[in-house]
N, C-alpha and C. Protein backbone atom coordinates (compact mmCIF):
# COMPACT_ATOMS: atom_id res chain seq x y z
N UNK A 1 -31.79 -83.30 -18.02
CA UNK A 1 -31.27 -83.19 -16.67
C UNK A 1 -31.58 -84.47 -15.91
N UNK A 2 -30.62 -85.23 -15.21
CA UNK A 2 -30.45 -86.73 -14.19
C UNK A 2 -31.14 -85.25 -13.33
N UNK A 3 -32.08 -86.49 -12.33
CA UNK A 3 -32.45 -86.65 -10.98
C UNK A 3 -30.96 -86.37 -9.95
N UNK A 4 -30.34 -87.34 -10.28
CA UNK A 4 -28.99 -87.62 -9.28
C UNK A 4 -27.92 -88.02 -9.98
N UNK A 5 -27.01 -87.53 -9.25
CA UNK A 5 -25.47 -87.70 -10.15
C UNK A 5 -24.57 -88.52 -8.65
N UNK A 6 -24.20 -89.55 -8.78
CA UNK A 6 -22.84 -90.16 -7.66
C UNK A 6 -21.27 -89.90 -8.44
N UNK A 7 -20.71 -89.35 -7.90
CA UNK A 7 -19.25 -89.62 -7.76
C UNK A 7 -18.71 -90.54 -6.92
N UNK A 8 -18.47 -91.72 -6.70
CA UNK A 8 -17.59 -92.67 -6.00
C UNK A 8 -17.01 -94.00 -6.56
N UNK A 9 -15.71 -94.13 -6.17
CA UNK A 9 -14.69 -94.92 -7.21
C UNK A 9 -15.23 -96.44 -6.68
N UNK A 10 -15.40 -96.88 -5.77
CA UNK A 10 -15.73 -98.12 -4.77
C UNK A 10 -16.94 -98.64 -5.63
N UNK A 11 -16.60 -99.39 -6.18
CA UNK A 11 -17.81 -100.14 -6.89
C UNK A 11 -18.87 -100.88 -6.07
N UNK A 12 -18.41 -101.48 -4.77
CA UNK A 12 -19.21 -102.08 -4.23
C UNK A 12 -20.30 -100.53 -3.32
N UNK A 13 -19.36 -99.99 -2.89
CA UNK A 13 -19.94 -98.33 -2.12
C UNK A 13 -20.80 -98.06 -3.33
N UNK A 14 -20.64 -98.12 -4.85
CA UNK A 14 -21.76 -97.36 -5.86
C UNK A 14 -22.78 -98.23 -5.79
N UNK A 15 -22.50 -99.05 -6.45
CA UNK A 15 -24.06 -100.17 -5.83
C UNK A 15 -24.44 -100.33 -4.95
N UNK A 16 -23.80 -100.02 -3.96
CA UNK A 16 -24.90 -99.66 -3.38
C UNK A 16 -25.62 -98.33 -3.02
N UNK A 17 -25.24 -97.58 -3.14
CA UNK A 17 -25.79 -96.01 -3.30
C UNK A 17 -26.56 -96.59 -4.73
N UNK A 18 -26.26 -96.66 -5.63
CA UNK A 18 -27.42 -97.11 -6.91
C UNK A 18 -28.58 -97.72 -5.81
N UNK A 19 -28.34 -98.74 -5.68
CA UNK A 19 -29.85 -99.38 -5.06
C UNK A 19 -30.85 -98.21 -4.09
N UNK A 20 -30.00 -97.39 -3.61
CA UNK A 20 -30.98 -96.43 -2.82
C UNK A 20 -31.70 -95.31 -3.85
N UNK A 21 -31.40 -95.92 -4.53
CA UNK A 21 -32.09 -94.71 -6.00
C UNK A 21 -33.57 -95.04 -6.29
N UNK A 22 -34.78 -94.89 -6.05
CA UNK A 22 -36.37 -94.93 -6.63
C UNK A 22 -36.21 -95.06 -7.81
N UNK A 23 -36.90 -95.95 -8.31
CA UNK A 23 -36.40 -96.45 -10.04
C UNK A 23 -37.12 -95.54 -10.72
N UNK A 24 -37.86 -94.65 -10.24
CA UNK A 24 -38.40 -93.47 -10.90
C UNK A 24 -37.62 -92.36 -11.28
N UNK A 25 -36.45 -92.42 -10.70
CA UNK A 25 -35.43 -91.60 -10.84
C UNK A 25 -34.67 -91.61 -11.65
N UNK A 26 -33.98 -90.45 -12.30
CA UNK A 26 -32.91 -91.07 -13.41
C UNK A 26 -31.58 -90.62 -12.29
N UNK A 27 -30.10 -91.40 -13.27
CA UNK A 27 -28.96 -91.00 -12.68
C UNK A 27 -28.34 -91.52 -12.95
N UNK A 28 -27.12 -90.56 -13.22
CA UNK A 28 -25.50 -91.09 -13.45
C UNK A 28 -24.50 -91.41 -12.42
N UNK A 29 -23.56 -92.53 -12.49
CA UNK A 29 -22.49 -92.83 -11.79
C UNK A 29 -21.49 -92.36 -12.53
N UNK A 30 -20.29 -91.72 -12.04
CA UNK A 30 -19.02 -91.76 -12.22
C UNK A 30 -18.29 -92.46 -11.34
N UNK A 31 -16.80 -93.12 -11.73
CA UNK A 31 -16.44 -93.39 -11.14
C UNK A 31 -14.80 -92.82 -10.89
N UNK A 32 -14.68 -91.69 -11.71
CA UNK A 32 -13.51 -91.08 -10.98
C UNK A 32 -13.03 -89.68 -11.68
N UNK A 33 -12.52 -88.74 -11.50
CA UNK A 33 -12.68 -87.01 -11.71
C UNK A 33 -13.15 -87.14 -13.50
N UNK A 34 -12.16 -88.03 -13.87
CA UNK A 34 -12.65 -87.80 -16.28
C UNK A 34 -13.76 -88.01 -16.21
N UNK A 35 -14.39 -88.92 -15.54
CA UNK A 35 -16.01 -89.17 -16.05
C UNK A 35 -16.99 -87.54 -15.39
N UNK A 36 -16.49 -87.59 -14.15
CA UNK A 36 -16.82 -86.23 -13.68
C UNK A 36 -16.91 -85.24 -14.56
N UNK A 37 -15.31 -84.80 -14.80
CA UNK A 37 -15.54 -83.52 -15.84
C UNK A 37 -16.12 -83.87 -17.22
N UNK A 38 -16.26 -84.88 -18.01
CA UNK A 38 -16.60 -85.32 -18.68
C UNK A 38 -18.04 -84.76 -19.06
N UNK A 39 -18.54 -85.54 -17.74
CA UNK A 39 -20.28 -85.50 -17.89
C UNK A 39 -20.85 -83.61 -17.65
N UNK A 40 -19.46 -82.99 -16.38
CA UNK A 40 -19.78 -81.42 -16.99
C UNK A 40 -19.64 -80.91 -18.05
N UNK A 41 -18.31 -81.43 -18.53
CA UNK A 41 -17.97 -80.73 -19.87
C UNK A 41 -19.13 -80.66 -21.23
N UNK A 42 -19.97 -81.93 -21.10
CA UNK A 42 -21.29 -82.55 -22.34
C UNK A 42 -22.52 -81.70 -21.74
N UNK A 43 -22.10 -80.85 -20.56
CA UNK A 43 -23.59 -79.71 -20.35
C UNK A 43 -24.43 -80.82 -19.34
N UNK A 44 -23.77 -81.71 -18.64
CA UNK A 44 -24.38 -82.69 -18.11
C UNK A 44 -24.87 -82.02 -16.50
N UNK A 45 -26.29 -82.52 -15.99
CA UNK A 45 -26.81 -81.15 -15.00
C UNK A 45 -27.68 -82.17 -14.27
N UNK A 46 -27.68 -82.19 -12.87
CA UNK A 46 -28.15 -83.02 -12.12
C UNK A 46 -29.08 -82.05 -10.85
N UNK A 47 -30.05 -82.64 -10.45
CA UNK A 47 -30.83 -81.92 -9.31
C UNK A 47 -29.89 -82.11 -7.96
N UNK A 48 -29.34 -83.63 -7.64
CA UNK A 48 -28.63 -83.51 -6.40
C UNK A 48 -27.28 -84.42 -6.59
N UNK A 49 -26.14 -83.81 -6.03
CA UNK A 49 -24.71 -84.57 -6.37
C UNK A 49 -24.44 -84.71 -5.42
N UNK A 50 -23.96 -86.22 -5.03
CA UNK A 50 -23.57 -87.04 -4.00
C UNK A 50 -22.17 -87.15 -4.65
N UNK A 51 -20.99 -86.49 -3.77
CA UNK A 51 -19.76 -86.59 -4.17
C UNK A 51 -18.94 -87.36 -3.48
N UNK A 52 -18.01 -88.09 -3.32
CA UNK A 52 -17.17 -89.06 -2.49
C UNK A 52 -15.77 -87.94 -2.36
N UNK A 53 -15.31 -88.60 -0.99
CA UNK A 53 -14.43 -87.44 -1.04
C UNK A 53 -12.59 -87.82 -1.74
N UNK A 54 -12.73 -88.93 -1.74
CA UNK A 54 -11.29 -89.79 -2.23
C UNK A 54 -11.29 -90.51 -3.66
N UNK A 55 -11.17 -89.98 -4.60
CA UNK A 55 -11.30 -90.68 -5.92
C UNK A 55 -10.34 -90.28 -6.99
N UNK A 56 -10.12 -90.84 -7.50
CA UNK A 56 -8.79 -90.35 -8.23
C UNK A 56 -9.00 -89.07 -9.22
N UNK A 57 -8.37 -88.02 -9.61
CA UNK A 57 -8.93 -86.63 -10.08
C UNK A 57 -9.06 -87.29 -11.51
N UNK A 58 -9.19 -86.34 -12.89
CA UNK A 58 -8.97 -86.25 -13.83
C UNK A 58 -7.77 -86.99 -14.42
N UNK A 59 -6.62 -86.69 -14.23
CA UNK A 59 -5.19 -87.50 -14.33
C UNK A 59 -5.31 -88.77 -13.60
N UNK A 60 -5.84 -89.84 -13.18
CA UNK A 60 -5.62 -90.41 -12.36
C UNK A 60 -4.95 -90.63 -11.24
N UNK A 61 -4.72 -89.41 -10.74
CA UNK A 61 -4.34 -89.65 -9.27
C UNK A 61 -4.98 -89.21 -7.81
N UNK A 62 -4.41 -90.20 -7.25
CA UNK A 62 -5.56 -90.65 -6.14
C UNK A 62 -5.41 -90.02 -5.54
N UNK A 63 -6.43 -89.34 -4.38
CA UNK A 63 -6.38 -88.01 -3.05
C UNK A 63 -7.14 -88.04 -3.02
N UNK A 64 -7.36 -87.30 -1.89
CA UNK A 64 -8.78 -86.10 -1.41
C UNK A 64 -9.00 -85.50 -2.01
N UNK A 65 -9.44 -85.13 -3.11
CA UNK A 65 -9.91 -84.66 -4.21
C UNK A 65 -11.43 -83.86 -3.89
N UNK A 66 -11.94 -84.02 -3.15
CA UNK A 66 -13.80 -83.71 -2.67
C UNK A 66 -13.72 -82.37 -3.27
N UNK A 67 -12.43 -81.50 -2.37
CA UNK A 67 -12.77 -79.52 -2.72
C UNK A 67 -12.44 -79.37 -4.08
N UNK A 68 -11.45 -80.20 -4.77
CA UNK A 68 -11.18 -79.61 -6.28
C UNK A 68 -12.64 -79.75 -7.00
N UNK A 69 -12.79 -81.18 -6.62
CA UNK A 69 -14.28 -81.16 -7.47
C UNK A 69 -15.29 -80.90 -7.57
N UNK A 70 -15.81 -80.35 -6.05
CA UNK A 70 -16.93 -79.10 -5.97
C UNK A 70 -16.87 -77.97 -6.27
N UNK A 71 -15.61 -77.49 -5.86
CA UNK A 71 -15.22 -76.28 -6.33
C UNK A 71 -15.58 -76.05 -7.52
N UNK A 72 -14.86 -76.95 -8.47
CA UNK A 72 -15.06 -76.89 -10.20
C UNK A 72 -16.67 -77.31 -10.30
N UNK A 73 -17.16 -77.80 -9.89
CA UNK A 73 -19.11 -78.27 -10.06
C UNK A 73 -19.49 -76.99 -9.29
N UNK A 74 -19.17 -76.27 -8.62
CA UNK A 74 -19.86 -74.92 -8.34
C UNK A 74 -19.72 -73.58 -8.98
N UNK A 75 -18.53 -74.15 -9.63
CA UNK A 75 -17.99 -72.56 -11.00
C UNK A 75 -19.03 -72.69 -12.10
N UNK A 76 -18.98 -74.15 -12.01
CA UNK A 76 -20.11 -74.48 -13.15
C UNK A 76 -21.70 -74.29 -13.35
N UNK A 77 -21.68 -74.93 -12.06
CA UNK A 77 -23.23 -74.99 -11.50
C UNK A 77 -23.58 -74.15 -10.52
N UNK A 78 -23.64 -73.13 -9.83
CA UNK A 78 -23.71 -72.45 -8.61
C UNK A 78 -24.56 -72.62 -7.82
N UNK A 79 -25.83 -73.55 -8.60
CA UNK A 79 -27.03 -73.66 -7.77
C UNK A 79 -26.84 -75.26 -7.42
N UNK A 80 -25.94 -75.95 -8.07
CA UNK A 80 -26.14 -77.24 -7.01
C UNK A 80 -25.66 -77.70 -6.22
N UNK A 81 -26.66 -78.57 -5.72
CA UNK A 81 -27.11 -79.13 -4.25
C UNK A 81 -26.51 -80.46 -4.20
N UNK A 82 -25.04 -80.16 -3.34
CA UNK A 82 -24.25 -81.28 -3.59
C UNK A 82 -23.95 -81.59 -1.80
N UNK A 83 -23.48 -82.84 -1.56
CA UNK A 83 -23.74 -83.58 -0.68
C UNK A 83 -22.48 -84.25 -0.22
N UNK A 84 -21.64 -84.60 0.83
CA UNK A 84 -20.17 -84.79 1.07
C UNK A 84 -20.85 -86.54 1.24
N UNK A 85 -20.11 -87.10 0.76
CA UNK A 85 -20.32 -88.37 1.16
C UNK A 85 -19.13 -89.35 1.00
N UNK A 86 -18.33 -88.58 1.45
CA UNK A 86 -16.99 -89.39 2.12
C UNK A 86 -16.94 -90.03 3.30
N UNK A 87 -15.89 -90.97 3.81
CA UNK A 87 -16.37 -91.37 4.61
C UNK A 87 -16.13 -90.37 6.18
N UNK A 88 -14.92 -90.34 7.00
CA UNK A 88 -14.37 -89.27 7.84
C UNK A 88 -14.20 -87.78 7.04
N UNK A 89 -14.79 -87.09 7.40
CA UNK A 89 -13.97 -85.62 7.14
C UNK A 89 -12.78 -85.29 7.65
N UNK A 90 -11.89 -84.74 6.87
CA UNK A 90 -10.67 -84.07 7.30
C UNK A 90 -10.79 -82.61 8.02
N UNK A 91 -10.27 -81.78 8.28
CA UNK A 91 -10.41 -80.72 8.85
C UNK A 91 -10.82 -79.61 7.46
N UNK A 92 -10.00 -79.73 6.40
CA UNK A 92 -9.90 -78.93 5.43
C UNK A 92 -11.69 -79.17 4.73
N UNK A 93 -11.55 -80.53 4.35
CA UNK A 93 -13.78 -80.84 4.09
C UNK A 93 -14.20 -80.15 5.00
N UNK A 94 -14.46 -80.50 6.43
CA UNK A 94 -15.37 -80.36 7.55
C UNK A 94 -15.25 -78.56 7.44
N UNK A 95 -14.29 -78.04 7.07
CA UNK A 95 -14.50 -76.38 6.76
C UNK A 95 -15.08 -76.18 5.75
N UNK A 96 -14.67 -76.29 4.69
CA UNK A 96 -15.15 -75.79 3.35
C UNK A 96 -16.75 -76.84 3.33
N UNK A 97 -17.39 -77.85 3.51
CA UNK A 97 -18.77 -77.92 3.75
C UNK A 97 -19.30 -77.21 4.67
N UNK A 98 -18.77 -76.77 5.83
CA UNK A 98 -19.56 -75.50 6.62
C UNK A 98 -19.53 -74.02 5.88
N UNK A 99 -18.54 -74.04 5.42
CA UNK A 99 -18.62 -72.71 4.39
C UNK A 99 -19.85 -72.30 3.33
N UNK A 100 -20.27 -73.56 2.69
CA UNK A 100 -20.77 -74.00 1.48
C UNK A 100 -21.51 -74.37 1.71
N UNK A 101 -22.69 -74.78 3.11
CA UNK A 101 -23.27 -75.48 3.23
C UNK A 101 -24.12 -76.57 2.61
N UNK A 102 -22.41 -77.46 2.60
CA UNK A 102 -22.95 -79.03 2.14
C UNK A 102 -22.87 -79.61 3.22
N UNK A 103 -24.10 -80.71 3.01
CA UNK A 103 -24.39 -81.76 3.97
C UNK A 103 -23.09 -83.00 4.19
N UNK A 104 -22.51 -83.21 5.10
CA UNK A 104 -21.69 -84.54 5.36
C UNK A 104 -23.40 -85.53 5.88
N UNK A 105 -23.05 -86.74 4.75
CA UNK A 105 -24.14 -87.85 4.80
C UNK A 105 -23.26 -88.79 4.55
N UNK A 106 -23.97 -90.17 5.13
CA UNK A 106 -23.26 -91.44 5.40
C UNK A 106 -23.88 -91.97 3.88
N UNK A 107 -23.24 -92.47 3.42
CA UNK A 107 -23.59 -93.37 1.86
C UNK A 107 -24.50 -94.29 2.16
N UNK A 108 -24.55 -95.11 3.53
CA UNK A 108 -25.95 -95.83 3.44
C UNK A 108 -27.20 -95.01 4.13
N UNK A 109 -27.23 -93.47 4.12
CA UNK A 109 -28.58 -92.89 4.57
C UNK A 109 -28.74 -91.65 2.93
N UNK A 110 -28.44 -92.61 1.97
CA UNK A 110 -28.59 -91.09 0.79
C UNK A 110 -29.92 -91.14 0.57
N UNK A 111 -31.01 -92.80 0.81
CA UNK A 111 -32.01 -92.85 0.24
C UNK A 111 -32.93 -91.63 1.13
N UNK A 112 -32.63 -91.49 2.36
CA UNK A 112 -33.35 -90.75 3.02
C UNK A 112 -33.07 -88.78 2.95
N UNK A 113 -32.33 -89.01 1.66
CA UNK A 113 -31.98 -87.42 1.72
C UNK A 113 -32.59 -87.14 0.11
N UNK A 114 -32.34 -88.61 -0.61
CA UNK A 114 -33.24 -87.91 -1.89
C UNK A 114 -34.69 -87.90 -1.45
N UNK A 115 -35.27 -89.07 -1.02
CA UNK A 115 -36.78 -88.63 -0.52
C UNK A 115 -36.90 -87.15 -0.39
N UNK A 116 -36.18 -86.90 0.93
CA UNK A 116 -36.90 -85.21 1.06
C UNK A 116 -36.18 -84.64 0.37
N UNK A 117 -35.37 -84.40 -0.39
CA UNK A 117 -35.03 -83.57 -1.05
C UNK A 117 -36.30 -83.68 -2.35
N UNK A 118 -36.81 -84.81 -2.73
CA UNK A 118 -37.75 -85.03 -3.73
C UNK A 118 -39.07 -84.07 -3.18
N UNK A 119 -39.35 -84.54 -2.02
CA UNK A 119 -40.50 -84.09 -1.20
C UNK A 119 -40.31 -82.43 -1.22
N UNK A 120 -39.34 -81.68 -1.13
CA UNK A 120 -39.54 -80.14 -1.12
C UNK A 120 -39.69 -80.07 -2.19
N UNK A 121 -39.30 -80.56 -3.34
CA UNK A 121 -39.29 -80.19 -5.05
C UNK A 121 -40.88 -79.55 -5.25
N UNK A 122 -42.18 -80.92 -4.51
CA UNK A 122 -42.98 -81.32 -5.03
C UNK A 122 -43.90 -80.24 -4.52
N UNK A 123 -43.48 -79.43 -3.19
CA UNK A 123 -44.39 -78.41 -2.57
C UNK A 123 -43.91 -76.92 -3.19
């Protein structure tokens, strides 16, 4: 099991979300829905998923994609603790993360959400 899993297509946006990672940490990048389902499909299981909300699905095509792919990471996973990190929410996100209660977080404050998310693990 990764520490942390990123979904986001923006290479420069992943590196930098990588750099906010504690090198103590393990974690996978994807960079667009195949690697996604991919890494579910191999039994692949992460403590916290930082998802982007615009990346191209499985087929390569590009959208708002955020609800297909939580949706499908919550059929899968039901217990994880996944994180909106797109940039604006649409109306349709900004519902279904209040539904679901996932966090909308800015990509340059993730370092401060794995900390405490690390920090409750540890108590």
């Amino acid at each position: 099991m990764e520490d942390i899993f990123i979904l986001e297509d923006n290479t420069i946006d992943r590196r930098r979300m990588e750099g906010q990672i504690p090198e103590e940490l393990t974690y996978v990048l994807a960079k667009d829905g195949r690697e996604f389902e991919d890494y579910l499909a191999n039994d692949g299981r992460a403590r916290l998923y930082f998802l982007d909300d615009m990346v191209p699905d499985s087929s390569g095509n590009a959208g708002f994609h955020f609800i297909k792919h939580c949706t499908h990471l919550t059929e899968l996973r039901p217990d994880a603790k996944v994180f909106y990190t797109g940039s604006v929410p649409g109306s349709r996100e900004e519902a279904y993360c209040g539904e679901h209660d996932i966090q909308i977080v800015q990509k340059s404050e993730i370092s401060d959400i794995i900390r405490g998310e690390f920090e409750k693990l540890k108590t």
